[in-house]
C-alpha atoms as a PDB file:
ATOM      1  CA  UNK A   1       0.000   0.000   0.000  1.00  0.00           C
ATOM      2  CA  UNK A   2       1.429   3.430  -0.927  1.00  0.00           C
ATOM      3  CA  UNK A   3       1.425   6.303   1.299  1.00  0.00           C
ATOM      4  CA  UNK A   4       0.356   9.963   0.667  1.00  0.00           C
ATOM      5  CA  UNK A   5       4.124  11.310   1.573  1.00  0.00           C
ATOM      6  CA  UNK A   6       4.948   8.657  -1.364  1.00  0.00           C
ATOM      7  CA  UNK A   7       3.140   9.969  -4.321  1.00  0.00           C
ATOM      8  CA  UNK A   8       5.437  12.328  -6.027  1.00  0.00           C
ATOM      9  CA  UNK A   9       4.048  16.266  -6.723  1.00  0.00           C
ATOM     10  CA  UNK A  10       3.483  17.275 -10.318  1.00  0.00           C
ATOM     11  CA  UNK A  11       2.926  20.744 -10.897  1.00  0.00           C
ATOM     12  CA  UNK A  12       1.571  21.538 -14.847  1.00  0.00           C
ATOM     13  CA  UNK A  13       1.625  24.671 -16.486  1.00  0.00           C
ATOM     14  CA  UNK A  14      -1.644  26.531 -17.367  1.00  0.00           C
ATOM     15  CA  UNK A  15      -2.280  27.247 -20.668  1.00  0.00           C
ATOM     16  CA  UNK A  16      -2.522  30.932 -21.776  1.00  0.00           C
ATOM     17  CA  UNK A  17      -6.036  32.095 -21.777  1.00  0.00           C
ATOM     18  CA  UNK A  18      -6.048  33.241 -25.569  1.00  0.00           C
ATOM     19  CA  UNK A  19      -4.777  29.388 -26.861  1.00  0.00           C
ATOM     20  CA  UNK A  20      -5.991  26.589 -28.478  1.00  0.00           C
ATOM     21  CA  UNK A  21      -4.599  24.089 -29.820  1.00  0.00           C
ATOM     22  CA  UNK A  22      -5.450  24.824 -33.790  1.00  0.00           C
ATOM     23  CA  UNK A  23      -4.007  28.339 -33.616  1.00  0.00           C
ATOM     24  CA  UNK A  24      -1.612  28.244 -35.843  1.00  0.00           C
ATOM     25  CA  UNK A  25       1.015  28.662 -32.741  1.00  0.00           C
ATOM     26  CA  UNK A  26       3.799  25.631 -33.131  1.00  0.00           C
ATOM     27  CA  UNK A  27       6.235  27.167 -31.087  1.00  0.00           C
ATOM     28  CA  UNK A  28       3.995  27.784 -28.222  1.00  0.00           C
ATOM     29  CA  UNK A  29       2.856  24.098 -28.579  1.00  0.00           C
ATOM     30  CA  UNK A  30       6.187  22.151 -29.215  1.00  0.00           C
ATOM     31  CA  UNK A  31       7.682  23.856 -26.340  1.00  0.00           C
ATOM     32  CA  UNK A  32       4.622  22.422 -24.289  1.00  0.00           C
ATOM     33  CA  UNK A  33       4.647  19.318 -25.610  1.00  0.00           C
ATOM     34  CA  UNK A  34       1.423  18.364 -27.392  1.00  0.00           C
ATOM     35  CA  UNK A  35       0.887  16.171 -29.490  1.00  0.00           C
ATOM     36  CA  UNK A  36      -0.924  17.705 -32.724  1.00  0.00           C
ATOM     37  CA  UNK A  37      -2.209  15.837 -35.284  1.00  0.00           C
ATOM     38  CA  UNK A  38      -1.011  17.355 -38.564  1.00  0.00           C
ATOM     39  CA  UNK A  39       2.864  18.896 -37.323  1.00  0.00           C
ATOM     40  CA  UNK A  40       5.976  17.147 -38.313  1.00  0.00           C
ATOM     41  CA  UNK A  41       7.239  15.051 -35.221  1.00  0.00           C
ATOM     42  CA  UNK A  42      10.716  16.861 -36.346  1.00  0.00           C
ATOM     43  CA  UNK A  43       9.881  20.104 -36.570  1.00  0.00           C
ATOM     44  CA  UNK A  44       8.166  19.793 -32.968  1.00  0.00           C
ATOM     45  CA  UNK A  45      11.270  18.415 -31.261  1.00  0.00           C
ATOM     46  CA  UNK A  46      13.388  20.622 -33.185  1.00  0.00           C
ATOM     47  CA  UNK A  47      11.339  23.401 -31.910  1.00  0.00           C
ATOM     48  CA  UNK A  48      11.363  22.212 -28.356  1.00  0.00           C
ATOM     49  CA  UNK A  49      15.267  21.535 -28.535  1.00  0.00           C
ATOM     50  CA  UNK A  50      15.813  24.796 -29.634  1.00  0.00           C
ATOM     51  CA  UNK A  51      13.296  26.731 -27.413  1.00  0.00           C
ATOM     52  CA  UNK A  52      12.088  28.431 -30.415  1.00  0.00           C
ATOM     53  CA  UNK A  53      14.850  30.189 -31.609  1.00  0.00           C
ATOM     54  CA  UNK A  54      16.612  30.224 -34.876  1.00  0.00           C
ATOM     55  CA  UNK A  55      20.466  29.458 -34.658  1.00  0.00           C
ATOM     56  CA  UNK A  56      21.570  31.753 -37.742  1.00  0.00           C
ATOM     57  CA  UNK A  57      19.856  35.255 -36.205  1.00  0.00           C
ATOM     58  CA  UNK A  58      18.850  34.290 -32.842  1.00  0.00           C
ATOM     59  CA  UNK A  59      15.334  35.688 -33.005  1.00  0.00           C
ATOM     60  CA  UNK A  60      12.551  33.320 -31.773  1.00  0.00           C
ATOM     61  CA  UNK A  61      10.222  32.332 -34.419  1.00  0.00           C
ATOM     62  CA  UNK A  62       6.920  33.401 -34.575  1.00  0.00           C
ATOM     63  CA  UNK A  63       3.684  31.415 -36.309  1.00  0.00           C
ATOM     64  CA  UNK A  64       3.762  32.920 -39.666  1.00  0.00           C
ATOM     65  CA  UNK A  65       7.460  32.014 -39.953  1.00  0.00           C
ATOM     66  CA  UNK A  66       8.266  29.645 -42.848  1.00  0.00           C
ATOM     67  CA  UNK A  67      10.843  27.015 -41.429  1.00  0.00           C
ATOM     68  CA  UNK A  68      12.586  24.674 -42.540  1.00  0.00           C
ATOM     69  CA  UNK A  69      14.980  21.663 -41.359  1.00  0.00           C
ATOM     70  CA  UNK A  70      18.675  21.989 -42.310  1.00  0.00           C
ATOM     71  CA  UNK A  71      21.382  19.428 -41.826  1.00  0.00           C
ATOM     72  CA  UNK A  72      24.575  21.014 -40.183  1.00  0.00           C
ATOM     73  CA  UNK A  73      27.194  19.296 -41.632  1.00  0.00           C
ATOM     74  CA  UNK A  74      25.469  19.157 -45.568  1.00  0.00           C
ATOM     75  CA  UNK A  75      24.462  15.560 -46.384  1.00  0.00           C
ATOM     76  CA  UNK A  76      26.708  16.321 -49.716  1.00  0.00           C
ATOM     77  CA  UNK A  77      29.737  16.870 -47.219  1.00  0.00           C
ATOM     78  CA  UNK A  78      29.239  13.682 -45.311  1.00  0.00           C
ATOM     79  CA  UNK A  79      26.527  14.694 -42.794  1.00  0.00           C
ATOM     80  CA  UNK A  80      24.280  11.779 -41.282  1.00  0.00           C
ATOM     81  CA  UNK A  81      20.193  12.469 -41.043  1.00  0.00           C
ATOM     82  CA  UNK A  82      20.500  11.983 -37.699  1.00  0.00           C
ATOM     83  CA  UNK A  83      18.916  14.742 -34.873  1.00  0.00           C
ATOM     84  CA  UNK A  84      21.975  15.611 -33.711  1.00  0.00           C
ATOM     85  CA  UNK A  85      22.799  16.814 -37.105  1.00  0.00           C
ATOM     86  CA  UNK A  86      19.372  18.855 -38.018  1.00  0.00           C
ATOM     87  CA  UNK A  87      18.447  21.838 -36.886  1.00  0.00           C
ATOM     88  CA  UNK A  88      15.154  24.308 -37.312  1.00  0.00           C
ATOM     89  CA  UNK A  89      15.827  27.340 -39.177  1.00  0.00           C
ATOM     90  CA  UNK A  90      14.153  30.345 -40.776  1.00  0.00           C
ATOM     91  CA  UNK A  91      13.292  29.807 -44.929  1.00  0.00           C
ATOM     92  CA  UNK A  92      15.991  32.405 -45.589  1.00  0.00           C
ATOM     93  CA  UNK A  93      18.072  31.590 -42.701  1.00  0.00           C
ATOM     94  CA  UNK A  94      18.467  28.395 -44.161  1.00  0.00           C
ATOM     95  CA  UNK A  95      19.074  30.120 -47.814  1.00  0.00           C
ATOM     96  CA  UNK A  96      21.703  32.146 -46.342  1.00  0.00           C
ATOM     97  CA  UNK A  97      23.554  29.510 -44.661  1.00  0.00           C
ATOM     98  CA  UNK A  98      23.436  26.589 -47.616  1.00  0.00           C
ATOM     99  CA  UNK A  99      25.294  29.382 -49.878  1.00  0.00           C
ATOM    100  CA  UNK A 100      27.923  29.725 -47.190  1.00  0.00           C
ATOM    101  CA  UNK A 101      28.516  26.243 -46.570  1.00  0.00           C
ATOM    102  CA  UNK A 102      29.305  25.424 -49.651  1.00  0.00           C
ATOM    103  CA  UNK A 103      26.962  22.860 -50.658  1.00  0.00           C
ATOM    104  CA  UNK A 104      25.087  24.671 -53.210  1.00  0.00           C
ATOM    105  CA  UNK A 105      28.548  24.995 -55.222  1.00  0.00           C
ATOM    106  CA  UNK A 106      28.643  20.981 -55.157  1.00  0.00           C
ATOM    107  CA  UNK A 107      25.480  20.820 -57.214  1.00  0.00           C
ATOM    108  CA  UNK A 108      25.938  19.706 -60.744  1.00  0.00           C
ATOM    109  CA  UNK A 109      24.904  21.353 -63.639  1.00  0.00           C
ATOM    110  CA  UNK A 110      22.589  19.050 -64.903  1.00  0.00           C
ATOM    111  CA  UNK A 111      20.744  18.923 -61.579  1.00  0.00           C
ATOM    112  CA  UNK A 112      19.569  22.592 -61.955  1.00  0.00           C
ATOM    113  CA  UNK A 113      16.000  23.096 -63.567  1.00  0.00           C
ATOM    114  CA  UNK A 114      17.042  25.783 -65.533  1.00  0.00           C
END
């Protein structure tokens, strides 16, 4: 039989008064850790990983931001698709850093649509 001093004390954090869950609000979500139908499982662990902010400009993200995942070490320079190798960035964030890595210059010729 268990006793009362036994039972161990969770405390759980309210939810703001102006949320719901279909809000549009990822960040505030992943960093709670719901589980949404309809969001990436990466892009909500990235998220909470990251505490919302973007590792190129520092700023958090907000809910219109357009992100996207980026590998660290480019998957053309021997990076693995492993989590320890992705990170969440901002859509031109992520622009900015593939030209300065270097793997954009490692794309063939024929392998551009134009």
């Amino acid at each position: 039989m268990l006793r009362h001093s036994e039972t161990k004390i969770v405390r759980h954090t309210k939810v703001r008064g102006n949320k719901f869950p279909y809000d549009g609000d990822l960040v505030y979500w992943s960093t709670r850790g719901a589980k949404l139908p309809g969001i990436n499982t990466r892009v909500k662990n990235l998220l909470k990983k990251q505490h919302g902010v973007c590792p190129v400009c520092k700023q958090h993200f907000l809910p219109d931001d357009l992100m996207e995942i980026d590998h660290i070490i480019p998957t053309s320079l021997g990076g693995k698709d492993w989590y320890n190798n992705l990170q969440l960035l901002h859509r031109h964030c992520h622009d900015f850093k593939t030209t300065r890595d270097g793997s954009v210059s490692l794309l063939n010729v024929e392998d551009t649509p134009f």
